[in-house]
C-alpha atoms as a PDB file:
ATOM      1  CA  UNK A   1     200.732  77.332  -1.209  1.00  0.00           C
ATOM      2  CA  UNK A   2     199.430  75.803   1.969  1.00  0.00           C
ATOM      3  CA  UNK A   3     195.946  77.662   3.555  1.00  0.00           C
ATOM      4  CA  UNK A   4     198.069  79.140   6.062  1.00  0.00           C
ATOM      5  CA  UNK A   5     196.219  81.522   7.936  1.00  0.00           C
ATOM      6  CA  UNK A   6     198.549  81.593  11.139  1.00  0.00           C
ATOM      7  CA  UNK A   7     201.055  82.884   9.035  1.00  0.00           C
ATOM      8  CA  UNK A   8     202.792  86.296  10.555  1.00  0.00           C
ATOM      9  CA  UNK A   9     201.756  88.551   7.354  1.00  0.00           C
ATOM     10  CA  UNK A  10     197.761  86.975   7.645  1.00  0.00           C
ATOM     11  CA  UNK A  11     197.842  87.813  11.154  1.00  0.00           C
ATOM     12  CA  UNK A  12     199.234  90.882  10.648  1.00  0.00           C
ATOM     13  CA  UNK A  13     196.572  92.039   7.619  1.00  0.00           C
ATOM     14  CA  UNK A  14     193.908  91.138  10.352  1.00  0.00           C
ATOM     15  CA  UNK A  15     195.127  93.618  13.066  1.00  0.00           C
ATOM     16  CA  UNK A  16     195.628  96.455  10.255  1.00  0.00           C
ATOM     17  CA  UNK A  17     192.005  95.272   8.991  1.00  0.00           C
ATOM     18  CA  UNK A  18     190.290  95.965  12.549  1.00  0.00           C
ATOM     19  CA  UNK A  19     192.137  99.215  13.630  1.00  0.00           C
ATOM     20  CA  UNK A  20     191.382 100.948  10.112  1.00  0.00           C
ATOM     21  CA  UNK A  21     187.756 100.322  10.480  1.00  0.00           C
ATOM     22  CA  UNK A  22     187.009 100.451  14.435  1.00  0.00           C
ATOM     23  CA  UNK A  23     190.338 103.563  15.152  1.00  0.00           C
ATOM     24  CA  UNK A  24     189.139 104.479  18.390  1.00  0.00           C
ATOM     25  CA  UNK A  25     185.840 102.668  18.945  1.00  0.00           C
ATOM     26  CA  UNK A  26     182.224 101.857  17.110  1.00  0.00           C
ATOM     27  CA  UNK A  27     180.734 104.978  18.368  1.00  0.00           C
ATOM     28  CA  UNK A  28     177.309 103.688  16.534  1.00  0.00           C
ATOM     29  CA  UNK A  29     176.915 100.422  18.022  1.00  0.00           C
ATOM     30  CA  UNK A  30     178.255 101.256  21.580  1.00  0.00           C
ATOM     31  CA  UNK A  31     175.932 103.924  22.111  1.00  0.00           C
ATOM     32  CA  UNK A  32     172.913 101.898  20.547  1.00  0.00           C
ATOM     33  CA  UNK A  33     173.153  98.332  21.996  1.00  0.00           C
ATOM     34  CA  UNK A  34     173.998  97.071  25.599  1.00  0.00           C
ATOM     35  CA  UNK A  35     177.058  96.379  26.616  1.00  0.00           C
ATOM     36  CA  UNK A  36     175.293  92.859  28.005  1.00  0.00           C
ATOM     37  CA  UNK A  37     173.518  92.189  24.618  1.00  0.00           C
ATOM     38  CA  UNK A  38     174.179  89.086  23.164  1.00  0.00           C
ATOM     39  CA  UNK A  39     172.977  87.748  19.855  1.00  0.00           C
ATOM     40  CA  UNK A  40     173.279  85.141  17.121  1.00  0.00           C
ATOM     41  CA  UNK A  41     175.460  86.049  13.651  1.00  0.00           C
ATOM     42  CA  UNK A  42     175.390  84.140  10.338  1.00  0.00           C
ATOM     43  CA  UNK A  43     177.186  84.877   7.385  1.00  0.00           C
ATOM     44  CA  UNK A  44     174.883  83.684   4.258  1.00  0.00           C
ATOM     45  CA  UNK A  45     176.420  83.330   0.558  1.00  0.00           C
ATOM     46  CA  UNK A  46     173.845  85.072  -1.604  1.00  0.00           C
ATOM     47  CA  UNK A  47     175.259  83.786  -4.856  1.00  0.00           C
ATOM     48  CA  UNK A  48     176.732  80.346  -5.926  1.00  0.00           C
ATOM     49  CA  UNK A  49     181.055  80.615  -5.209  1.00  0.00           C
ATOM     50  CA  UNK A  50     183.865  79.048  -4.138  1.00  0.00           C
ATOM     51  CA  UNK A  51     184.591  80.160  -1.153  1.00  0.00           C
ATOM     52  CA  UNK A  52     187.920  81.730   0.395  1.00  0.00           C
ATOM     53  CA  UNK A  53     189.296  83.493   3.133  1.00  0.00           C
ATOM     54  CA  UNK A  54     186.604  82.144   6.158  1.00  0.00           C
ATOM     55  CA  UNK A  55     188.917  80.685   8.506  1.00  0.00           C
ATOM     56  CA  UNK A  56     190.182  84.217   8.890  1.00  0.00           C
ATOM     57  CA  UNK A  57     186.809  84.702  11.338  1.00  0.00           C
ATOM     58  CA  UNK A  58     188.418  83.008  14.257  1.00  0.00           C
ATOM     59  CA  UNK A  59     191.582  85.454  13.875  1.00  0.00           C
ATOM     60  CA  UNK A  60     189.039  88.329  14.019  1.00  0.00           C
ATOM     61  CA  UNK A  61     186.487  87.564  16.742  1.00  0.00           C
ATOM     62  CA  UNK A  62     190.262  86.223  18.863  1.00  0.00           C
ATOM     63  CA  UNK A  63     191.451  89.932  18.551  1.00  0.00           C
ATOM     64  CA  UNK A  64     187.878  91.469  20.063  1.00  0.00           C
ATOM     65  CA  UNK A  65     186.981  89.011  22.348  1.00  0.00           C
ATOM     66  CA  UNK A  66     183.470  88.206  23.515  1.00  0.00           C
ATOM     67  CA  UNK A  67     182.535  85.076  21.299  1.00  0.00           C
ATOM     68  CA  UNK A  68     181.752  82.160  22.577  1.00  0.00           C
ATOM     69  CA  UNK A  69     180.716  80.021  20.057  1.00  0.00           C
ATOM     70  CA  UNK A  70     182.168  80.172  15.994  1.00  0.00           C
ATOM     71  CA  UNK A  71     180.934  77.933  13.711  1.00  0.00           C
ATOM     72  CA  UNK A  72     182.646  77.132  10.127  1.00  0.00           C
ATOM     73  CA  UNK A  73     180.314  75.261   8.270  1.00  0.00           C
ATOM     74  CA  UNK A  74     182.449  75.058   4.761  1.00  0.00           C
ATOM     75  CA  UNK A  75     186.355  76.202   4.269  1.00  0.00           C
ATOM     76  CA  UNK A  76     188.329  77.733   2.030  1.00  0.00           C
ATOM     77  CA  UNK A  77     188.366  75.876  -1.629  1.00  0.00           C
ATOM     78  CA  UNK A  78     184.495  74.503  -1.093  1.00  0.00           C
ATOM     79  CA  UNK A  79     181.614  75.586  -3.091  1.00  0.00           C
ATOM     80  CA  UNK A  80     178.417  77.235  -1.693  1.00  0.00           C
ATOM     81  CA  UNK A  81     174.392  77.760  -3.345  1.00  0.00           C
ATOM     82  CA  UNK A  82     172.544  80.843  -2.999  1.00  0.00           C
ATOM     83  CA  UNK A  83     171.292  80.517   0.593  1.00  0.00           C
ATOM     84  CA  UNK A  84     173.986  78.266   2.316  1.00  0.00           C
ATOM     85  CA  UNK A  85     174.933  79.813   5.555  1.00  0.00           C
ATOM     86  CA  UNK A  86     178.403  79.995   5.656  1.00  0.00           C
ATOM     87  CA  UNK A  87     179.664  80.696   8.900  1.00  0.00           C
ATOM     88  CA  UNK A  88     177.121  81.112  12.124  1.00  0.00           C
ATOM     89  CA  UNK A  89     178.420  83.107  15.699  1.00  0.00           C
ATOM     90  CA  UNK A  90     177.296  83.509  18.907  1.00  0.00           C
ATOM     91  CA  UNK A  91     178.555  86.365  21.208  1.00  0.00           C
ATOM     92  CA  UNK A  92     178.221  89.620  22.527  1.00  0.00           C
ATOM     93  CA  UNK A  93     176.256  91.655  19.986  1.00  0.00           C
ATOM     94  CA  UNK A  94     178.490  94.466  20.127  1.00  0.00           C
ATOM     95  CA  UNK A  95     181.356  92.237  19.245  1.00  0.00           C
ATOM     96  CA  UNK A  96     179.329  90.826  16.245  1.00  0.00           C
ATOM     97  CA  UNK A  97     178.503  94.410  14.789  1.00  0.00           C
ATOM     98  CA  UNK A  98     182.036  95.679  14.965  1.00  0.00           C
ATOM     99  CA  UNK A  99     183.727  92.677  13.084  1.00  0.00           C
ATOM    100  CA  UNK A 100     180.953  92.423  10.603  1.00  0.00           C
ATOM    101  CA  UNK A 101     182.275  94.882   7.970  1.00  0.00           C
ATOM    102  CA  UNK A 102     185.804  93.403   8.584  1.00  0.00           C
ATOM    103  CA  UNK A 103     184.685  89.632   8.219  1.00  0.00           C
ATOM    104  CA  UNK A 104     182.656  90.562   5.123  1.00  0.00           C
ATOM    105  CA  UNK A 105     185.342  92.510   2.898  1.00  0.00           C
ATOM    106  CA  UNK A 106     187.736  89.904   3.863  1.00  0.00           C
ATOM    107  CA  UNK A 107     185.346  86.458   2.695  1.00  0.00           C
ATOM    108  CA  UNK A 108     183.555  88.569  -0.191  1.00  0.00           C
ATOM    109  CA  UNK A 109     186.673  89.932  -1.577  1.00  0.00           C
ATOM    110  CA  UNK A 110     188.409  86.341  -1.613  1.00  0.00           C
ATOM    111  CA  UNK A 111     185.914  83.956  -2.122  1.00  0.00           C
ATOM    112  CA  UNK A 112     185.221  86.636  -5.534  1.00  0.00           C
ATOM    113  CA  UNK A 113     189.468  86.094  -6.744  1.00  0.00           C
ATOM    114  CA  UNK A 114     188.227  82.132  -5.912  1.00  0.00           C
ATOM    115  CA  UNK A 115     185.235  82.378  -8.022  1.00  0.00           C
ATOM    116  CA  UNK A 116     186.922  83.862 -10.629  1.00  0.00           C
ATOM    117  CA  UNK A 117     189.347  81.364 -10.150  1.00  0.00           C
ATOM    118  CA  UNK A 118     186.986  78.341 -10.614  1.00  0.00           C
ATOM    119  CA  UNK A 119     185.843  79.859 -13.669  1.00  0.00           C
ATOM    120  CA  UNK A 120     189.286  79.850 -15.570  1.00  0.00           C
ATOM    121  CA  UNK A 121     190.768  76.466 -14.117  1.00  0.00           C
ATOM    122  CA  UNK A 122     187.272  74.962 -15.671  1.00  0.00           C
ATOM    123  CA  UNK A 123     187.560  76.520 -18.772  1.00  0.00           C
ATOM    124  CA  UNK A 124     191.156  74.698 -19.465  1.00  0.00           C
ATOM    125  CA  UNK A 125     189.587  71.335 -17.798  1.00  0.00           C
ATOM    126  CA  UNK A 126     190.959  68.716 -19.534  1.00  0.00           C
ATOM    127  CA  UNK A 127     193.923  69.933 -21.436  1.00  0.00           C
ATOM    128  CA  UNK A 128     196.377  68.802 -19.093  1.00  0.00           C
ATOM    129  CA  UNK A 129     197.415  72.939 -19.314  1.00  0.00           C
ATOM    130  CA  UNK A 130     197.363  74.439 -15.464  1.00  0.00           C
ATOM    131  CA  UNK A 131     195.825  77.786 -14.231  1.00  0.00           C
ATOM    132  CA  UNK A 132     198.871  80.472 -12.850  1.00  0.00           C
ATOM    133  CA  UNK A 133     198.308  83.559 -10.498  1.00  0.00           C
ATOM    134  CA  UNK A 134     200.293  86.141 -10.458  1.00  0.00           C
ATOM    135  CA  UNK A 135     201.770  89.041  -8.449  1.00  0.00           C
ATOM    136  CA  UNK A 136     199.063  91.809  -9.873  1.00  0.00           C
ATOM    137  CA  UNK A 137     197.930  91.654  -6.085  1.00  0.00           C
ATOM    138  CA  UNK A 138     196.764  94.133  -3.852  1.00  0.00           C
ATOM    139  CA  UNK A 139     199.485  95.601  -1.905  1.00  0.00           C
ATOM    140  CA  UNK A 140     199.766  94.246   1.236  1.00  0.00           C
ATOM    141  CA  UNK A 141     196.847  91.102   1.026  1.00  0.00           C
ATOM    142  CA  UNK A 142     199.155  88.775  -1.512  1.00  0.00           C
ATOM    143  CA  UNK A 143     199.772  85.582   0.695  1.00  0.00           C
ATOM    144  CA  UNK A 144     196.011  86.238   0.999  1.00  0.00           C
ATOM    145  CA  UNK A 145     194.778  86.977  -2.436  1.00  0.00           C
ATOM    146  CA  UNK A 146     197.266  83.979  -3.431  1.00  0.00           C
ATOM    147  CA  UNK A 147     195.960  81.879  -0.800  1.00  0.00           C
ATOM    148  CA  UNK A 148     192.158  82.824  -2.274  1.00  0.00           C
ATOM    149  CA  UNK A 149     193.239  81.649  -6.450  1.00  0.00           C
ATOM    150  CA  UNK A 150     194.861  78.379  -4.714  1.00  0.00           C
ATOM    151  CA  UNK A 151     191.049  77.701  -3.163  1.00  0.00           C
ATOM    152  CA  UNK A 152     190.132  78.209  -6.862  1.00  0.00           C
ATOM    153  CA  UNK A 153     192.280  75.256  -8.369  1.00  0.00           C
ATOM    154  CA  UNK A 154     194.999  77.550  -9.426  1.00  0.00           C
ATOM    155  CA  UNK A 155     198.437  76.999  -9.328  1.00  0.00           C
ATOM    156  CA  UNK A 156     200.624  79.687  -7.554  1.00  0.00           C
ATOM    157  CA  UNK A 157     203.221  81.742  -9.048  1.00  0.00           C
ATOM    158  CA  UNK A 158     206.038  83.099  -7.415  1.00  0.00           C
ATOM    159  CA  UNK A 159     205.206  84.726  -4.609  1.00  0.00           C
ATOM    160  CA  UNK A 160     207.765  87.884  -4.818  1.00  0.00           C
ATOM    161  CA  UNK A 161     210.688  88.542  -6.476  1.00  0.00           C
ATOM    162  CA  UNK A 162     212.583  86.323  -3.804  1.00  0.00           C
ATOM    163  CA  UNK A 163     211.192  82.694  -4.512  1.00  0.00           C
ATOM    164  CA  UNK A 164     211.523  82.217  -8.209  1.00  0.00           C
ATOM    165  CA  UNK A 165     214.019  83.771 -11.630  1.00  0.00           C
ATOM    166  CA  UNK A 166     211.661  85.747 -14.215  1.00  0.00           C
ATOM    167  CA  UNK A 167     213.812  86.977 -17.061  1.00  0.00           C
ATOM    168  CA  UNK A 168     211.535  89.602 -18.574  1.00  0.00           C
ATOM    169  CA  UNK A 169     212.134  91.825 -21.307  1.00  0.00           C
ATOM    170  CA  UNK A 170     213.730  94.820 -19.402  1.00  0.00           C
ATOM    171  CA  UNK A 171     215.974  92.507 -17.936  1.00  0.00           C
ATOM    172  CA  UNK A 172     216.959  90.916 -20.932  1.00  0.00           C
ATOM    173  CA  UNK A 173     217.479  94.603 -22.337  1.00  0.00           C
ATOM    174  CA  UNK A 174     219.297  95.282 -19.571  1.00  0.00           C
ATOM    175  CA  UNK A 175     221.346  92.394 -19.890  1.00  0.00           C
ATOM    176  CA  UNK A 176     222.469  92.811 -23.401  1.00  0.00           C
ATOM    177  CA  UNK A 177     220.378  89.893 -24.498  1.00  0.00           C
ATOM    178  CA  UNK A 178     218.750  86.536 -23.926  1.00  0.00           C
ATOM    179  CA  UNK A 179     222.036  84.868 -23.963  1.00  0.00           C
ATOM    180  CA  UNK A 180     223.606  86.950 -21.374  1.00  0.00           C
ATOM    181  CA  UNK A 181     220.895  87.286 -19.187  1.00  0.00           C
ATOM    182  CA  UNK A 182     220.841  83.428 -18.830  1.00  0.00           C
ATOM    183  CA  UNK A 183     224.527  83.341 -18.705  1.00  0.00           C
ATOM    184  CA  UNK A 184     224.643  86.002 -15.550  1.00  0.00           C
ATOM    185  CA  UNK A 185     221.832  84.326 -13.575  1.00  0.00           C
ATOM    186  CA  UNK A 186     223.963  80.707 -13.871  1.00  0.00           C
ATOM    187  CA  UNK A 187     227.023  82.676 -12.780  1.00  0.00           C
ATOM    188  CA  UNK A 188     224.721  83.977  -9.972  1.00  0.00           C
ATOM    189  CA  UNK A 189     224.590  81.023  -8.313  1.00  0.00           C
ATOM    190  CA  UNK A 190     221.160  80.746  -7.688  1.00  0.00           C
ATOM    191  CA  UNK A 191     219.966  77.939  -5.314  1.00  0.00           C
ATOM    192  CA  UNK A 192     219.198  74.344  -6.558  1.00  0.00           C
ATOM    193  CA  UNK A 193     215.210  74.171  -6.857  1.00  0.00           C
ATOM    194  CA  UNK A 194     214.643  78.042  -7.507  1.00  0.00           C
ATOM    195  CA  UNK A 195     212.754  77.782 -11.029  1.00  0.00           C
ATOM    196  CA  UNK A 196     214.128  79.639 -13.660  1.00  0.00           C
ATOM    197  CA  UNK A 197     212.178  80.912 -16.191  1.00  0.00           C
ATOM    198  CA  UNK A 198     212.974  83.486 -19.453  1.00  0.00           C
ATOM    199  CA  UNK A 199     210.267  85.443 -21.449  1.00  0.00           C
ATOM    200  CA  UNK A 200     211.334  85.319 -25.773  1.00  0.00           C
ATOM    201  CA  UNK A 201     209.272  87.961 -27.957  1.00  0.00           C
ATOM    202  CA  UNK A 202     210.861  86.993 -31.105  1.00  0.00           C
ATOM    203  CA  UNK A 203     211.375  83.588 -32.853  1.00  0.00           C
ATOM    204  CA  UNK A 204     214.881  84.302 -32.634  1.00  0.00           C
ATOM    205  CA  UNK A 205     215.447  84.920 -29.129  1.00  0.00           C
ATOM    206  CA  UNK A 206     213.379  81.712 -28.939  1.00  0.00           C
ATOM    207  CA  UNK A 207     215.870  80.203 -30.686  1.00  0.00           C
ATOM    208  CA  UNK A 208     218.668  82.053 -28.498  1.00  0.00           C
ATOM    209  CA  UNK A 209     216.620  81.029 -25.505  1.00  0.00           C
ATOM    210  CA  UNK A 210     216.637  77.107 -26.218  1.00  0.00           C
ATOM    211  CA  UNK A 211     219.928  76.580 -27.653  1.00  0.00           C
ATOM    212  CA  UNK A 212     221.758  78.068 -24.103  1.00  0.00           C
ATOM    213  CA  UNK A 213     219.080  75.864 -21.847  1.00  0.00           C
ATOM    214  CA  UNK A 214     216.422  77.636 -20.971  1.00  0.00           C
ATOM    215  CA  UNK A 215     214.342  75.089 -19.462  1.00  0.00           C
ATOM    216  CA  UNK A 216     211.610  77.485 -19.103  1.00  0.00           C
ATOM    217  CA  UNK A 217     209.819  79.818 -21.183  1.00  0.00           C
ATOM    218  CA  UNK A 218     207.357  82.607 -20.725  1.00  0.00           C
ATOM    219  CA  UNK A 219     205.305  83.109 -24.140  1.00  0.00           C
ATOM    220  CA  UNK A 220     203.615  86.723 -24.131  1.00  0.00           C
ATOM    221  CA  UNK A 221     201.135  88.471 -26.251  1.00  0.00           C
ATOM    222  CA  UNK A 222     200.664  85.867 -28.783  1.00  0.00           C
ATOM    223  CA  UNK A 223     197.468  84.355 -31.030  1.00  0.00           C
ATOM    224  CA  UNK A 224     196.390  81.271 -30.076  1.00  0.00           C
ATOM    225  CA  UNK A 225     197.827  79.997 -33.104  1.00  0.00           C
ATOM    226  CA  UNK A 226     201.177  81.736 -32.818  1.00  0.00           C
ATOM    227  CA  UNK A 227     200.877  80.191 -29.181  1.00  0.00           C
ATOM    228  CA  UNK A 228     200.331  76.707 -31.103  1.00  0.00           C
ATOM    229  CA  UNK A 229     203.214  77.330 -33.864  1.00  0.00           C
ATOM    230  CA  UNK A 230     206.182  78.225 -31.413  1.00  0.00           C
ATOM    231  CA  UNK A 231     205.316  75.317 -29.080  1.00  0.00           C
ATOM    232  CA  UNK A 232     205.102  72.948 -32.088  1.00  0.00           C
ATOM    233  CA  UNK A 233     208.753  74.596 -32.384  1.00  0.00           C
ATOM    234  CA  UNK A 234     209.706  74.144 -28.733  1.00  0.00           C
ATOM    235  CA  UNK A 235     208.997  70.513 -29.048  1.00  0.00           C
ATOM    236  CA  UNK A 236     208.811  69.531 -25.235  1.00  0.00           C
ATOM    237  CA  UNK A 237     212.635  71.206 -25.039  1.00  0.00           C
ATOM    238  CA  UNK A 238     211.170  73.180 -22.357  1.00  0.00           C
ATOM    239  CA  UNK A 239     208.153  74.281 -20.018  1.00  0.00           C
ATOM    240  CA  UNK A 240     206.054  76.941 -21.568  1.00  0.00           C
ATOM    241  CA  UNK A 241     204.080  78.969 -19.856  1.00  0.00           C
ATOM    242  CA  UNK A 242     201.017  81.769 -21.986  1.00  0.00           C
ATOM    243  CA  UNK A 243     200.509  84.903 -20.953  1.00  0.00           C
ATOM    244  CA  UNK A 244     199.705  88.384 -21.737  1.00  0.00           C
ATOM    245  CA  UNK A 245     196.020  88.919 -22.891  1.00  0.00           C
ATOM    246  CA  UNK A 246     194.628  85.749 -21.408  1.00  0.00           C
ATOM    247  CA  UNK A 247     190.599  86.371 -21.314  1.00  0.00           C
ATOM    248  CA  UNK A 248     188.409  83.611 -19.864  1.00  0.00           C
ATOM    249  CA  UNK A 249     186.463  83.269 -23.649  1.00  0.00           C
ATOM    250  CA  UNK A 250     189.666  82.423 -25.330  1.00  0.00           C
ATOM    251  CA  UNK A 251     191.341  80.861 -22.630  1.00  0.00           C
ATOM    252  CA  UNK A 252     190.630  76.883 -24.160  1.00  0.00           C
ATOM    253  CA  UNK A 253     191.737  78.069 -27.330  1.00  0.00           C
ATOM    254  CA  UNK A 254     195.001  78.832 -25.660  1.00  0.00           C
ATOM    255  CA  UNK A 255     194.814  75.787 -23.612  1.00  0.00           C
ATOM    256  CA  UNK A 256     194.747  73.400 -26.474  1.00  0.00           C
ATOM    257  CA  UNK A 257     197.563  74.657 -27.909  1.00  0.00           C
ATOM    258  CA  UNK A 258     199.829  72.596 -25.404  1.00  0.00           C
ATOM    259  CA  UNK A 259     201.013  75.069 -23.150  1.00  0.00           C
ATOM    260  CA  UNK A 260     201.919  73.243 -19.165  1.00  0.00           C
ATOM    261  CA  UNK A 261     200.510  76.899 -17.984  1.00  0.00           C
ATOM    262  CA  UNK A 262     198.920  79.901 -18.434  1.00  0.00           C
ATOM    263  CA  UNK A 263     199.519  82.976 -15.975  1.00  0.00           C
ATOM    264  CA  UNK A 264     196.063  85.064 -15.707  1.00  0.00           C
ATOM    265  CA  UNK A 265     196.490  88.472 -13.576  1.00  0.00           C
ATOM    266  CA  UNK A 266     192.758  88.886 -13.505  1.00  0.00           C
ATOM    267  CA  UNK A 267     192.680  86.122 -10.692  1.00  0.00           C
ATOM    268  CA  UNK A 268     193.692  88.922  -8.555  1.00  0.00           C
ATOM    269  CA  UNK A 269     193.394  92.311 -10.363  1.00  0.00           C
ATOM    270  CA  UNK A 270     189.902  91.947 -12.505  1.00  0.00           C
ATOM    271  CA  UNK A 271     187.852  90.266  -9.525  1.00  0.00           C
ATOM    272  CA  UNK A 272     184.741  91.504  -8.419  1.00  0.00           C
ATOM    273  CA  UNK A 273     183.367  91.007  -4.373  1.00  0.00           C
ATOM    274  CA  UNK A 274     181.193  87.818  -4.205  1.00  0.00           C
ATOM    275  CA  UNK A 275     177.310  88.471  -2.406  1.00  0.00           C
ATOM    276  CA  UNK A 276     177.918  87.797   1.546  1.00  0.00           C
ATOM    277  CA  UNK A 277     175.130  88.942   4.020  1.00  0.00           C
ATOM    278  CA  UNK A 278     175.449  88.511   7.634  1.00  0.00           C
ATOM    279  CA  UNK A 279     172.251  88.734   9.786  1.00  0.00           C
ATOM    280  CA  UNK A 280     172.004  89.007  13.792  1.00  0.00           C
ATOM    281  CA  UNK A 281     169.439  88.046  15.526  1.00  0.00           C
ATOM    282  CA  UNK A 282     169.151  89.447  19.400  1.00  0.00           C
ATOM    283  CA  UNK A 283     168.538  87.292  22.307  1.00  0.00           C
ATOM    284  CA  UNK A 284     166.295  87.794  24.982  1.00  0.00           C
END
């Protein structure tokens, strides 16, 4: 995914952002500071990150109005120490108070799912196996939070139900069975370049799975060596992607047992906020 931050949905998330927090007004800081205050902002990491989600500051200062000089001093994907200053503004200081909590949920909240990030695309360094996101997002915020595990090295998933095939268990219940599941999404017609992938529980739908084509499997809940046996098995015949269970202190275990991927949903769901202060300082 692209950092696309113009994109309709961002720009939307942005406006919903502002009027949830501000409603009808900042009733604290327009009735303690001047209307013809201005002052100096910075936004300062207070913890080593990766950062995500700061070029969203331009969208939010461009909806209040009254800056007149933004400063970006690292972007999404970069890594900040203790003490950097991220981001520094100049403006009307009533403009700077009423985006601050705004500006802050959105950076600390993404540049945390990029830390995070960092930490499990590391831990498989190496291995030639590649980080996945998935769509345990919070509703309404996935091209962000997606946007956020990218700036973390990850590779992303689909992004709904309308970009990619995922033959999961229910459907494959639902279906009558691995071999008729595949069979109905061929007759579906699906575009050329949609991925298709099937999730196998059992050695024998593995099996059933291979020998009608899958070209892409979804491997969930096993061991590490399970994991290891069943792509010995697989033998290159297909793309095989781990999941299910995935914690970052086993992750290289699962890593070296050859898998192309391994889809984490604590990118998204398991992150905690990064440490982001921001600090005015008045003018005279």
């Amino acid at each position: 995914m692209s950092f696309d931050f113009q994109h309709p949905e961002i720009l939307d998330a942005v406006k919903r952002a502002l009027a949830e927090d501000i409603g009808t007004g900042d009733i604290t800081t327009n009735s303690t500071v001047a209307a013809d205050r201005y002052a100096t902002g910075r936004f300062i990491a207070r913890q080593p990150m990766i950062v995500a989600g700061i070029e969203l500051l331009p969208l939010i200062y461009a909806e209040l109005g009254g800056v007149d000089f933004l400063g970006l001093h690292v972007a999404s994907g970069d890594r900040a120490a203790d003490g950097d200053v991220l981001a520094t503004v100049r403006g009307k200081a009533r403009t700077l108070l009423t985006a601050e909590r705004v500006g802050l949920n959105f950076m600390q909240r993404l540049s945390g799912i990029a830390t995070l990030t960092r930490k499990h695309v590391d831990a498989v360094a190496g291995t030639g196996c590649r980080i996945l996101d998935t769509r345990k997002t919070t509703p309404g915020l996935r091209r962000l939070e997606k946007i956020a595990t990218a700036a973390g090295g990850a590779v992303n998933h689909r992004l709904g139900l309308f970009d990619a095939v995922l033959i999961k268990n229910n459907h494959i219940t639902a279906a009558g069975g691995v071999q008729q599941a595949i069979a109905a999404v061929r007759a579906a017609g699906i575009p050329a370049g949609v991925r298709i992938e099937i999730e196998v529980r059992t050695r024998l739908e593995l099996e059933e799975a291979l020998t009608f084509g899958a070209e892409h499997l979804l491997l969930d809940n096993l061991t590490p060596e399970e994991a290891a046996e069943w792509i010995r098995v697989i033998n290159k015949r297909a793309v095989v992607e781990l999941s299910g269970g995935m914690r970052l202190e086993k992750l290289r275990d699962y890593a070296v047992a050859g898998p192309e991927f391994i889809s984490v949903g604590a990118l998204t769901h398991s992150s905690v906020a990064v440490d982001i202060n921001f600090r005015l300082q008045l003018e005279a």
